[in-house]
Protein backbone atom coordinates (compact mmCIF):
# COMPACT_ATOMS: atom_id res chain seq x y z
CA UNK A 1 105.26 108.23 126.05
CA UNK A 2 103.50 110.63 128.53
CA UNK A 3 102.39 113.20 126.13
CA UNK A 4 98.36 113.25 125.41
CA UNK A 5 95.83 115.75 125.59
CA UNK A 6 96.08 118.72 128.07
CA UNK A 7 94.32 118.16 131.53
CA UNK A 8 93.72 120.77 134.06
CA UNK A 9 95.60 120.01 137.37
CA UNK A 10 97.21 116.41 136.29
CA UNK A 11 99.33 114.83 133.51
CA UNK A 12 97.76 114.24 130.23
CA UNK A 13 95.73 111.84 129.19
CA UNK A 14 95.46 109.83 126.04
CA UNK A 15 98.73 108.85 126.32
CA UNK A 16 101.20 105.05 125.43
CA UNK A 17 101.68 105.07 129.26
CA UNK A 18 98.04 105.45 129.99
CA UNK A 19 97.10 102.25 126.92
CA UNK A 20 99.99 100.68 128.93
CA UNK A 21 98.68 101.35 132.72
CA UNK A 22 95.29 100.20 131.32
CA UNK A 23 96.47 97.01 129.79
CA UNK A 24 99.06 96.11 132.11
CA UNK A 25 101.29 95.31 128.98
CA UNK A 26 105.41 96.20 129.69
CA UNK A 27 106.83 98.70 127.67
CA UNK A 28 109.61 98.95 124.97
CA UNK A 29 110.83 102.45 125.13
CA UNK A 30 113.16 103.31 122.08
CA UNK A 31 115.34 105.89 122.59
CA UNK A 32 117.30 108.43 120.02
CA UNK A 33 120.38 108.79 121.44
CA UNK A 34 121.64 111.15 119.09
CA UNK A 35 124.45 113.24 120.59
CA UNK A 36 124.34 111.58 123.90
CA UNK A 37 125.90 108.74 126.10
CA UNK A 38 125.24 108.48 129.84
CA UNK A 39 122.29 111.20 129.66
CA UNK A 40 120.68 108.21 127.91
CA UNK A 41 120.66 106.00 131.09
CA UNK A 42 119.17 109.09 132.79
CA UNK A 43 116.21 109.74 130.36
CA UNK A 44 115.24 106.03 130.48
CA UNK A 45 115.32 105.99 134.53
CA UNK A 46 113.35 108.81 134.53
CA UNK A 47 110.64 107.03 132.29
CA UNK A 48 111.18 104.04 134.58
CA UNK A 49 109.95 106.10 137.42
CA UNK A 50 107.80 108.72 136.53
CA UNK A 51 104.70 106.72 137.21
CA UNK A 52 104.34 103.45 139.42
CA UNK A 53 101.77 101.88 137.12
CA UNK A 54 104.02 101.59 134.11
CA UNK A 55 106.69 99.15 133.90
CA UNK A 56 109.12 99.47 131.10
CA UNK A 57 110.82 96.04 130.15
CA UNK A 58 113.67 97.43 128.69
CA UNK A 59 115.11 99.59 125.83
CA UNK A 60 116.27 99.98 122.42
CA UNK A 61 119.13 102.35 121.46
CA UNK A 62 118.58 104.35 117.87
CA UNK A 63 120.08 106.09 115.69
CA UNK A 64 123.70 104.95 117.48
CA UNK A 65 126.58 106.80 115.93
CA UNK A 66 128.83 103.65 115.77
CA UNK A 67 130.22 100.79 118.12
CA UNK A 68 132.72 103.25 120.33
CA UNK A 69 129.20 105.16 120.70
CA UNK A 70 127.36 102.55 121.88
CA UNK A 71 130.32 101.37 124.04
CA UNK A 72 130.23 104.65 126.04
CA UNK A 73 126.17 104.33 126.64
CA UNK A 74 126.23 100.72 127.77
CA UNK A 75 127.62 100.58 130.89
CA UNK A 76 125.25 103.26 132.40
CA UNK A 77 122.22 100.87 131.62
CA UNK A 78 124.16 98.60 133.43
CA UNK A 79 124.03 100.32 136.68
CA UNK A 80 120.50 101.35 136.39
CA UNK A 81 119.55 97.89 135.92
CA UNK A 82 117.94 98.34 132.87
CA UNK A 83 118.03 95.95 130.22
CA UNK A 84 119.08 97.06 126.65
CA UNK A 85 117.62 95.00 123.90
CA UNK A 86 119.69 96.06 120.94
CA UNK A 87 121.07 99.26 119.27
CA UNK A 88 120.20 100.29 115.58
CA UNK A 89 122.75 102.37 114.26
CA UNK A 90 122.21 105.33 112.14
CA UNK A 91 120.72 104.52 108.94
CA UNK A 92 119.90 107.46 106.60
CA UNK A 93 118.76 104.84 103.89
CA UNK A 94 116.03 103.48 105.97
CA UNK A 95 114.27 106.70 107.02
CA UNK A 96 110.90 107.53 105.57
CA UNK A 97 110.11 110.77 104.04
CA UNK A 98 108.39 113.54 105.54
CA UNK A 99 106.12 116.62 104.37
CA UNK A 100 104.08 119.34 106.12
CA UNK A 101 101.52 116.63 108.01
CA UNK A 102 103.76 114.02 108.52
CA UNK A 103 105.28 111.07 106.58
CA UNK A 104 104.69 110.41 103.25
CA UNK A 105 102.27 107.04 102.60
CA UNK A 106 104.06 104.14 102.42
CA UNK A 107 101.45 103.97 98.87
CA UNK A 108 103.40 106.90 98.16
CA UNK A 109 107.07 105.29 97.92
CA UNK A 110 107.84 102.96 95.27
CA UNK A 111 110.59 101.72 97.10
CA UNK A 112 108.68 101.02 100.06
CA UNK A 113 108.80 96.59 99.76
CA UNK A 114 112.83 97.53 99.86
CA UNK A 115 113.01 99.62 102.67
CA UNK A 116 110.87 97.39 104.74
CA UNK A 117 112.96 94.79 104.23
CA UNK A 118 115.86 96.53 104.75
CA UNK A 119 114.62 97.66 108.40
CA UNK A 120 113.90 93.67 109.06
CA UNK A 121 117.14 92.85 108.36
CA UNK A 122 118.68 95.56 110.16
CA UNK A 123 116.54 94.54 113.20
CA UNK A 124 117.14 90.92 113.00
CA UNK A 125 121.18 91.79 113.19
CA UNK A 126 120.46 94.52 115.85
CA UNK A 127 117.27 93.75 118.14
CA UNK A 128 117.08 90.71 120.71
CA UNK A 129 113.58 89.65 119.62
CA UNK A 130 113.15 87.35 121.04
CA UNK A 131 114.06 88.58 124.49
CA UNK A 132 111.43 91.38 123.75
CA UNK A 133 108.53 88.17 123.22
CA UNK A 134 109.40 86.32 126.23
CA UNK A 135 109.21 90.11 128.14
CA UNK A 136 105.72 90.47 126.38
CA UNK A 137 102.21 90.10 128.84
CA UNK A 138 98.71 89.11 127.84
CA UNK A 139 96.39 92.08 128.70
CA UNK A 140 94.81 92.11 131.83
CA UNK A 141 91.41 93.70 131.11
CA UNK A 142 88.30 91.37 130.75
CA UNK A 143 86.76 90.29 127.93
CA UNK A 144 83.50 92.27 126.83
CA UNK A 145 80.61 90.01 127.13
CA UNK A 146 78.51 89.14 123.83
CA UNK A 147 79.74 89.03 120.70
CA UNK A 148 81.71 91.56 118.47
CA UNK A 149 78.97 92.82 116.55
CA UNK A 150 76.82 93.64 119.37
CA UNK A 151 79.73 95.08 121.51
CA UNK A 152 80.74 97.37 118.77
CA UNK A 153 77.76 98.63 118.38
CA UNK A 154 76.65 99.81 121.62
CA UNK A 155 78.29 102.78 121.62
CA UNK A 156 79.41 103.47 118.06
CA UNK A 157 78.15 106.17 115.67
CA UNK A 158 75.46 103.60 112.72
CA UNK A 159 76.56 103.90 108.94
CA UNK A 160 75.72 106.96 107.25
CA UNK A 161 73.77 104.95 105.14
CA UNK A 162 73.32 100.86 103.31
CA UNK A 163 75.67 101.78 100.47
CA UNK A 164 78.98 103.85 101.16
CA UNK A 165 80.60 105.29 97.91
CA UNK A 166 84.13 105.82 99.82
CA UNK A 167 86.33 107.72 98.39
CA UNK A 168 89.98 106.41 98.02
CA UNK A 169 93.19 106.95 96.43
CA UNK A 170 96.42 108.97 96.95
CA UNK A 171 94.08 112.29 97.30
CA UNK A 172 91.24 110.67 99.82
CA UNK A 173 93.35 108.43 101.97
CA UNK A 174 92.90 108.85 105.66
CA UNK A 175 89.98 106.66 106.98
CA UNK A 176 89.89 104.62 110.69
CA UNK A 177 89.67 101.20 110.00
CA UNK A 178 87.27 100.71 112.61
CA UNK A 179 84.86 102.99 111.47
CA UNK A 180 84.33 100.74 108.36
CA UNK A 181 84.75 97.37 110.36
CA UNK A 182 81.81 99.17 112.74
CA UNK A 183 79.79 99.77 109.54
CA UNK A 184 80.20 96.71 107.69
CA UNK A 185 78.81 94.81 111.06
CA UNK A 186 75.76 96.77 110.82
CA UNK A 187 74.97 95.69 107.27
CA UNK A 188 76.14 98.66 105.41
CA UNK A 189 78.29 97.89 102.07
CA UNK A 190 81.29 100.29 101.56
CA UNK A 191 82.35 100.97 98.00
CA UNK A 192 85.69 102.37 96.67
CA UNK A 193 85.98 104.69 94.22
CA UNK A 194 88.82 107.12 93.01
CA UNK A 195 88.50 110.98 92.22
CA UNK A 196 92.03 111.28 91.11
CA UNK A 197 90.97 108.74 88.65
CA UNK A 198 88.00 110.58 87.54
CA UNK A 199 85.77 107.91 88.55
CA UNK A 200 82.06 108.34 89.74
CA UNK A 201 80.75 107.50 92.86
CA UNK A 202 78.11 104.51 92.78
CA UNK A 203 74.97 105.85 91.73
CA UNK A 204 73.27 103.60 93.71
CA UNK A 205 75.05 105.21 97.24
CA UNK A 206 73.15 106.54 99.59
CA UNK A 207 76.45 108.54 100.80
CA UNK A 208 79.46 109.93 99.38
CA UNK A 209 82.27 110.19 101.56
CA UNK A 210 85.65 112.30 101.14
CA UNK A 211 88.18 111.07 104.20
CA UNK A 212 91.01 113.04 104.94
CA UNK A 213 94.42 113.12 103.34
CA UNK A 214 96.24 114.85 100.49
CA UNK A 215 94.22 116.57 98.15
CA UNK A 216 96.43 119.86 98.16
CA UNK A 217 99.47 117.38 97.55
CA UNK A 218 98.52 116.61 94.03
CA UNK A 219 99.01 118.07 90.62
CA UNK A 220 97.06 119.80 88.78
CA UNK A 221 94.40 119.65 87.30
CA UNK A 222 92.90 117.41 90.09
CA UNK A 223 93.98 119.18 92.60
CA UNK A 224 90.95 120.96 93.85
CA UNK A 225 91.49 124.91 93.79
CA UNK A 226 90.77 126.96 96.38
CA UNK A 227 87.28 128.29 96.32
CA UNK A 228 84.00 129.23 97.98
CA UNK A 229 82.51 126.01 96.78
CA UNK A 230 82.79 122.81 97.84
CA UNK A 231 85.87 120.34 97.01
CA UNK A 232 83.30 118.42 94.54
CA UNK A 233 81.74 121.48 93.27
CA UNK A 234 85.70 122.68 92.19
CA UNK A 235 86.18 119.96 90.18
CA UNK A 236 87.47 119.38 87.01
CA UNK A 237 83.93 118.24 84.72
CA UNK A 238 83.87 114.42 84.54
CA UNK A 239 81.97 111.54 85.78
CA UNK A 240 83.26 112.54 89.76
CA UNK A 241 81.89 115.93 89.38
CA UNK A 242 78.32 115.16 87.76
CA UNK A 243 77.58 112.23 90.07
CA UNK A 244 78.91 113.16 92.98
CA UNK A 245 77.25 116.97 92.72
CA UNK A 246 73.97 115.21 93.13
CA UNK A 247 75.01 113.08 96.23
CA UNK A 248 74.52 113.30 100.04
CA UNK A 249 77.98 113.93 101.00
CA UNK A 250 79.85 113.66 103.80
CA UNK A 251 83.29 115.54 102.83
CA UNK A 252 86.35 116.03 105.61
CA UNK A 253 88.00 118.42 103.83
CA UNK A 254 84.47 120.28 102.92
CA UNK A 255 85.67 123.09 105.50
CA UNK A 256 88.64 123.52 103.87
CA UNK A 257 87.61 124.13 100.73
CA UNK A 258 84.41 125.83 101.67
CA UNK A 259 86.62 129.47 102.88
CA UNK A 260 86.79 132.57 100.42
CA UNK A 261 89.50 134.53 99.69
CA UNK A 262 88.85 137.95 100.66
CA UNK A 263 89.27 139.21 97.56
CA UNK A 264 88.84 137.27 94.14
CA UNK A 265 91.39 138.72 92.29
CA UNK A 266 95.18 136.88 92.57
CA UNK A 267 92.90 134.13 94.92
CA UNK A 268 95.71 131.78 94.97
CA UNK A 269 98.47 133.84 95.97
CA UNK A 270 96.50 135.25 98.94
CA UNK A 271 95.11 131.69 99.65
CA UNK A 272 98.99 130.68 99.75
CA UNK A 273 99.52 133.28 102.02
CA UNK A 274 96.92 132.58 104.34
CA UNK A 275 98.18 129.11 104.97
CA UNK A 276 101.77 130.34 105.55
CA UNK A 277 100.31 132.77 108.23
CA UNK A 278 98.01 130.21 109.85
CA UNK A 279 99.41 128.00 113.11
CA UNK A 280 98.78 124.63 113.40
CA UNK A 281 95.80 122.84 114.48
CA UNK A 282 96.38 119.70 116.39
CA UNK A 283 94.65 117.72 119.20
CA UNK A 284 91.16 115.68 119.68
CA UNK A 285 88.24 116.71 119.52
CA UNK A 286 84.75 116.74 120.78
CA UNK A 287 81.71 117.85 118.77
CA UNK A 288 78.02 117.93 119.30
CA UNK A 289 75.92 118.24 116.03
CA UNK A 290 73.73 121.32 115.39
CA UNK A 291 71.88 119.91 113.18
CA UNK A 292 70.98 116.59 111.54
CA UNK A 293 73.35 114.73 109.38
CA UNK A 294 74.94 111.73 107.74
CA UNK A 295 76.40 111.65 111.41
CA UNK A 296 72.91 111.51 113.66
CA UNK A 297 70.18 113.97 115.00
CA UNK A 298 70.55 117.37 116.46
CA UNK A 299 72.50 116.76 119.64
CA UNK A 300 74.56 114.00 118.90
CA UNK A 301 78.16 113.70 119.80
CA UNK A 302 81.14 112.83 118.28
CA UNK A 303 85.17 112.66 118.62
CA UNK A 304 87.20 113.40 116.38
CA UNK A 305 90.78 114.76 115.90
CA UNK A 306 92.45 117.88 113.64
CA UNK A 307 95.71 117.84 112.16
CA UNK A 308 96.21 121.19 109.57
CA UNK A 309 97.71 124.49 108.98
CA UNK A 310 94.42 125.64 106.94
CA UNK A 311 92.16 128.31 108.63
CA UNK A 312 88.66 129.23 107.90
CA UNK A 313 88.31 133.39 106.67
CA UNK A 314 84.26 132.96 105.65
CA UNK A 315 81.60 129.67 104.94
CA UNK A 316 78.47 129.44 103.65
CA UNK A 317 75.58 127.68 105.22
CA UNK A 318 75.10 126.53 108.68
CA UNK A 319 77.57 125.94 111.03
CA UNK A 320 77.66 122.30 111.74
CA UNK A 321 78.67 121.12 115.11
CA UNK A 322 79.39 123.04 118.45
CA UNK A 323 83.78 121.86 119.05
CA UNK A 324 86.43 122.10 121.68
CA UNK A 325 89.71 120.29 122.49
CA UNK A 326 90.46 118.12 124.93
CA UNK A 327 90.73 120.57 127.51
CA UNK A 328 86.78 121.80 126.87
CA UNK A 329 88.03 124.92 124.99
CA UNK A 330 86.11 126.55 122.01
CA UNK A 331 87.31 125.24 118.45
CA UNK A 332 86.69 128.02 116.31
CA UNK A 333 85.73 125.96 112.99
CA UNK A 334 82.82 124.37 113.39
CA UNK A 335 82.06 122.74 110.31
CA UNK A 336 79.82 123.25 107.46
CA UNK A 337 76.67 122.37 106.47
CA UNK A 338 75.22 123.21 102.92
CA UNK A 339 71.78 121.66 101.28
CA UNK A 340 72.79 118.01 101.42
CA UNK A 341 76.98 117.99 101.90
CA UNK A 342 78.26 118.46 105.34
CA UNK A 343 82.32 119.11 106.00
CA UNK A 344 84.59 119.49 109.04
CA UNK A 345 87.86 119.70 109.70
CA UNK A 346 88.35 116.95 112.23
CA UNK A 347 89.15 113.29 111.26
CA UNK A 348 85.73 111.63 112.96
CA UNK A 349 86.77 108.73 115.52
CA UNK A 350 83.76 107.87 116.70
CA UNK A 351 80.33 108.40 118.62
CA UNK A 352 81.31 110.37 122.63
CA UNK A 353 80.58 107.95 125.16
CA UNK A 354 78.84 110.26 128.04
């Protein structure tokens, strides 16, 4: 709830209590109470109070051990005053599973319908929903004057170009919504099409792009080895490779793919180690373009955020954008750039707002 991105001399920022503050919307804070029983009561007052402009509405017990459990937590919210809206008990069947970034896709699990309905159920038994509505608060900020596509583009970073080949499937599958809403208001067409399916990019595109997600995850022989070159360079020959080779491409895992081993033979054992041996790489970012590319002119600025282990050993061509993290220090990958493909490491968000 209060964790965000490090700030020198105050609490972070980019946090669910600063969204809240900002809104003025009350909060539901769910709470694991694994292991625990009054120390519960004492977590939640502690939220309650840590900063004046938040106001939590009440809470939800998970992952309760069994009635008796929840019997011995109850009365503690009681004295605090703070209303409990329901307790989910423990649930193995329900939880989602996990891997080295994160969960697994819910377009991923083919028992996902189930599960989600299984979780409704269990809330509609367990949660006072209602109670949680009637809690609820329309936001308090103003409207912004004019209409949405004008307001969303005032700020906001214009399509790479009229026609968008976007790459998507269980490889390519991280992409902020409102980075295509954004686009499609300006006039630009985005159009879908699947590597792991061998299919080619719309000739007619005037960009390729490769969004984040899972490329490493899949088998082989589409999943892209680790080479000098980049991802579409790698690929298997087929329709993705020879159209996509001649595109303007905009690639998120370009970076990644773009290191060499640092020595040829046995490259994907020592690629394998490298990742062991490399710390994660987590937190927003802020970059300002070197040079010119599917993102703007020399000079423009852009957020973005980085989630991977991977580390950069050598690139080729020219580095792309000047980074750092939220706290203003140096990123040390910067990004590729290489003849007409370009490739970072961060997820883009969106154009920097000075």
């Amino acid at each position: 709830m209060f964790d965000g991105a490090a700030a020198r001399g105050r609490s972070g920022s980019g946090t669910t209590a600063d969204l809240a503050a900002l809104l003025g919307w009350p909060v539901v804070l769910v709470l694991d109470v694994t292991g625990q029983t009054e120390t519960a009561a004492a977590v939640a007052l502690g939220c309650a109070r840590y900063r004046d402009d938040v106001d939590i509405a009440g809470v939800i017990l998970n992952r309760v051990a069994s009635q008796r459990h929840l019997s011995l937590i109850a009365p503690a919210f009681e004295r605090i005053n703070l209303p409990v809206f329901g307790a989910m008990l423990r649930e193995d069947g329900i939880a989602l599973p996990e891997r080295h970034l994160g969960l697994v896709q819910a377009r991923e699990i083919a028992t996902i319908e189930q599960r989600l309905d299984r979780l409704a159920d269990l809330i509609d038994a367990a949660i006072d929903v209602d109670t949680i509505r009637q809690s609820a608060r329309p936001a308090k900020l103003l409207p912004t004057a004019g209409n949405e596509r004008s307001s969303e583009s005032r700020h906001h970073l214009p399509p790479p170009g009229q026609r968008i080949a976007l790459a998507q499937d269980l490889a390519f599958s991280f992409m902020y919504p409102h980075l295509l809403r954004q686009w499609r208001n300006a006039g630009a067409e985005i159009i879908p099409f699947s590597p792991l399916a061998d299919e080619a990019p719309d000739p007619a595109a005037d960009a390729v792009w490769l969004p984040g997600g899972y490329p490493n995850s899949m088998p082989a022989p589409w999943r892209p080895p680790m080479s000098s070159a980049p991802v579409f360079a790698t690929w298997p020959n087929g329709p993705f490779r020879s159209t996509a080779s001649a595109a303007a491409i905009w690639c998120w895992a370009g970076a990644r793919r773009c290191r060499r081993a640092q020595a040829r033979n046995d490259r994907a054992a020592r690629t394998g180690d490298l990742l062991r041996k490399t710390k994660l790489h987590l937190g927003y970012r802020r970059a300002r373009l070197q040079v010119a590319c599917s993102l703007g002119a020399e000079g423009t600025e852009v957020f973005g955020h980085e989630f991977h282990y991977a580390g950069t050993v050598s690139t080729m061509g020219q580095s792309l954008v000047d980074c750092t993290d939220a706290s203003g220090a140096e990123v040390p990958e910067q990004g590729v750039r290489q003849g007409s493909t370009t490739g970072t490491f961060f997820h883009l968000i969106d154009g920097a707002v000075a």
